[in-house]
Protein backbone atom coordinates (compact mmCIF):
# COMPACT_ATOMS: atom_id res chain seq x y z
CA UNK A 1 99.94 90.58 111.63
CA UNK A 2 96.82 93.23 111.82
CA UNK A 3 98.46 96.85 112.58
CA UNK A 4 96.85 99.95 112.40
CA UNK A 5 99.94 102.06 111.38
CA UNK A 6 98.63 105.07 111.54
CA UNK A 7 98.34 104.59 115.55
CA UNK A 8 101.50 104.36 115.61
CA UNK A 9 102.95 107.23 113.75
CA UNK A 10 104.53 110.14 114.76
CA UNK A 11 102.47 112.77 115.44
CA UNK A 12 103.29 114.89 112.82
CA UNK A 13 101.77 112.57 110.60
CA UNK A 14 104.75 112.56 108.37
CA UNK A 15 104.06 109.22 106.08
CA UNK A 16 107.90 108.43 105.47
CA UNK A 17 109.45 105.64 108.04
CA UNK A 18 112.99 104.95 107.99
CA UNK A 19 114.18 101.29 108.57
CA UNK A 20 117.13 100.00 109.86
CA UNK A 21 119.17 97.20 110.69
CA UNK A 22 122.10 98.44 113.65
CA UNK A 23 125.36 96.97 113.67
CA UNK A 24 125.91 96.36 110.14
CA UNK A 25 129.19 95.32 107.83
CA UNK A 26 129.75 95.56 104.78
CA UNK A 27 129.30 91.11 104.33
CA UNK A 28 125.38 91.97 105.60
CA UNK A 29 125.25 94.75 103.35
CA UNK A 30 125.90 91.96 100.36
CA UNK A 31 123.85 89.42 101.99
CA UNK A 32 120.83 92.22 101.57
CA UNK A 33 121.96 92.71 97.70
CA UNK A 34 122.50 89.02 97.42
CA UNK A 35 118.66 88.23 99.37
CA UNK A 36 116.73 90.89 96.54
CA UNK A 37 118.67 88.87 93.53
CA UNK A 38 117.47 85.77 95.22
CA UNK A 39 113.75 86.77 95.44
CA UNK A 40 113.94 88.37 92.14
CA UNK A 41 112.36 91.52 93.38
CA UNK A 42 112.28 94.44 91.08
CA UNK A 43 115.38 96.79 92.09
CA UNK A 44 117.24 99.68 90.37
CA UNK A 45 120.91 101.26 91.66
CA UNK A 46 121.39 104.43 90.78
CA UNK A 47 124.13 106.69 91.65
CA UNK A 48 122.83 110.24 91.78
CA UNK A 49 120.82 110.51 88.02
CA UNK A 50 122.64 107.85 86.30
CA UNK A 51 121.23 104.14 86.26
CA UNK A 52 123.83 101.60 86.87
CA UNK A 53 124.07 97.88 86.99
CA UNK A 54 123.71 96.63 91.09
CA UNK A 55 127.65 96.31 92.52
CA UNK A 56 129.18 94.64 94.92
CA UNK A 57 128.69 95.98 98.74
CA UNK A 58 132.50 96.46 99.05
CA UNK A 59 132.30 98.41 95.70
CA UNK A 60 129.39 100.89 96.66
CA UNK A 61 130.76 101.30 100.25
CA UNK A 62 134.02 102.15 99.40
CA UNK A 63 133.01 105.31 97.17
CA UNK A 64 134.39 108.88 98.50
CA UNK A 65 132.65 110.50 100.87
CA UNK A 66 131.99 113.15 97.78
CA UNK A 67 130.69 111.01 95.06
CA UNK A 68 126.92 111.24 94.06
CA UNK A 69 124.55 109.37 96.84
CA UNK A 70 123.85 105.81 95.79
CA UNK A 71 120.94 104.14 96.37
CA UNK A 72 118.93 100.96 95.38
CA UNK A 73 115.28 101.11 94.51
CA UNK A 74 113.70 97.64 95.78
CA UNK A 75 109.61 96.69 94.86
CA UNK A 76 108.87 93.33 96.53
CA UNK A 77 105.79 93.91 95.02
CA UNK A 78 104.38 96.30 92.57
CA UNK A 79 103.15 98.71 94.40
CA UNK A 80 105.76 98.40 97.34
CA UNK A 81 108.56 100.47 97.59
CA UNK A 82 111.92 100.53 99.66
CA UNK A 83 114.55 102.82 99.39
CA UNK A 84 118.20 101.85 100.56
CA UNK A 85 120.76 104.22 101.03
CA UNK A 86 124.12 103.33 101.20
CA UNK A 87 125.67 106.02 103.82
CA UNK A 88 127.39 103.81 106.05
CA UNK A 89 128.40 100.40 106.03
CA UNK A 90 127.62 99.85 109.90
CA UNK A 91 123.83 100.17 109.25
CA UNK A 92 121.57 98.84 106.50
CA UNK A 93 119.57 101.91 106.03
CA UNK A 94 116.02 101.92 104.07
CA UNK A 95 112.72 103.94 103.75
CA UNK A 96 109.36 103.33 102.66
CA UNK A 97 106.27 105.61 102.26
CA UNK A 98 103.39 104.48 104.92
CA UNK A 99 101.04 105.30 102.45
CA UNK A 100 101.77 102.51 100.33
CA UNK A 101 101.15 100.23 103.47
CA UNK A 102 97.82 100.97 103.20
CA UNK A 103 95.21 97.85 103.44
CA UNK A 104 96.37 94.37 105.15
CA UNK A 105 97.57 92.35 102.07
CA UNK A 106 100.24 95.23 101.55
CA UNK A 107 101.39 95.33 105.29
CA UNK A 108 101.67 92.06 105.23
CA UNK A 109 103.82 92.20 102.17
CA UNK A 110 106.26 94.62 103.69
CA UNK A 111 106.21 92.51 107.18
CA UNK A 112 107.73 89.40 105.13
CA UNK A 113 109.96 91.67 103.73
CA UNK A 114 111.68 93.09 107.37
CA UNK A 115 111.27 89.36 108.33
CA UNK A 116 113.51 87.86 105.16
CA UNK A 117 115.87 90.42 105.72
CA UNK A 118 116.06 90.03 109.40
CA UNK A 119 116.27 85.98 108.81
CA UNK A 120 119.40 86.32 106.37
CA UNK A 121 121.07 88.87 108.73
CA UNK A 122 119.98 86.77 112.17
CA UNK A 123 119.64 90.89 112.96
CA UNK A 124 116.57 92.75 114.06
CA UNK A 125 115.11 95.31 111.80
CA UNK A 126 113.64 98.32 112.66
CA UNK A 127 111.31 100.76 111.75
CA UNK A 128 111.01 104.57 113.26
CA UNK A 129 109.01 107.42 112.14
CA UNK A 130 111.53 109.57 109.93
CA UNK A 131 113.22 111.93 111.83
CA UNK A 132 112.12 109.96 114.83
CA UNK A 133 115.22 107.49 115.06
CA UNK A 134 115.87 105.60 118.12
CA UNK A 135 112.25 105.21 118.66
CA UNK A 136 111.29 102.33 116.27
CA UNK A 137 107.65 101.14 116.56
CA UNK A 138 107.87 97.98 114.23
CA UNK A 139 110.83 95.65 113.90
CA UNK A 140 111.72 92.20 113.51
CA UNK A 141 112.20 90.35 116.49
CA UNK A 142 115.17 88.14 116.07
CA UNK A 143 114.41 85.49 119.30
CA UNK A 144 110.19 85.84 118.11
CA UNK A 145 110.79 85.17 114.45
CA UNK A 146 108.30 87.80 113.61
CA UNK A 147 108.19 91.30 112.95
CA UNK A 148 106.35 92.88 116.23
CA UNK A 149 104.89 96.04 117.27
CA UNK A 150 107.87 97.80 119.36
CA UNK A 151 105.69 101.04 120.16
CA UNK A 152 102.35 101.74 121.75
CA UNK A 153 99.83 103.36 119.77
CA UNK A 154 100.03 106.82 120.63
CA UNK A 155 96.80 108.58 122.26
CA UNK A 156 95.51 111.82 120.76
């Protein structure tokens, strides 16, 4: 898939995109944890500072609203990075920095990535400028099999 991203972006510029899968529970949640053990990507839990072994879903989920924010580092590649955040356990929440899309073998990289999620969840994912949700402008089209551009370049 060729995209020129930064067409696309909001128009602040800001390079942070926050992905998302809607209409989560906490069994797709562990499907996600279960798909990165799978691949054997590179990932790292952490609970505020402190470094912890990957739990269960059910386990990170259920935390009090108070305890330290938990999140899971995930490289599918070196050089790739995406951030989940477990806040709620109705959406599978994740960012990644747009400047570490840059060049097509990269983009392409992150595209199979929304696509193997979106295959083990049979769930779209999308992607919105930060601060931008509810306006994604890539996502993973469930019925296309393919992550697609959801957004029209926007005009300056």
């Amino acid at each position: 898939m060729v995209i020129d991203l930064q067409a696309v972006i909001c128009p602040t510029g800001h390079p942070a995109f926050a992905s998302r899968v809607p209409d989560a529970s906490v069994e797709d949640w562990q499907a996600v944890l279960d798909l990165v053990e799978a691949r054997g990507w590179k990932c790292q839990y952490s609970e505020g500072e402190t470094v912890l072994p990957v739990p269960q879903a059910e386990t990170v989920l259920s935390r009090p609203a108070d305890a330290e924010c938990a999140d899971l580092r995930v490289w599918p590649v070196a050089d790739v990075l995406a951030i989940f955040r477990f806040h709620d356990d109705e959406v599978i929440d994740f960012d990644v920095d747009l400047r570490e899309l840059q060049g097509q073998e990269r983009l392409d990289v992150f595209c199979g990535f929304l696509r193997e999620i979106g295959r083990r969840l049979g769930e779209p994912v999308l992607m919105d400028p930060e601060g931008d949700d509810g306006r994604p402008v890539l996502g993973f089209d469930v019925e296309a099999d393919r992550v697609v551009l959801l957004a029209e370049p926007l005009v300056m």
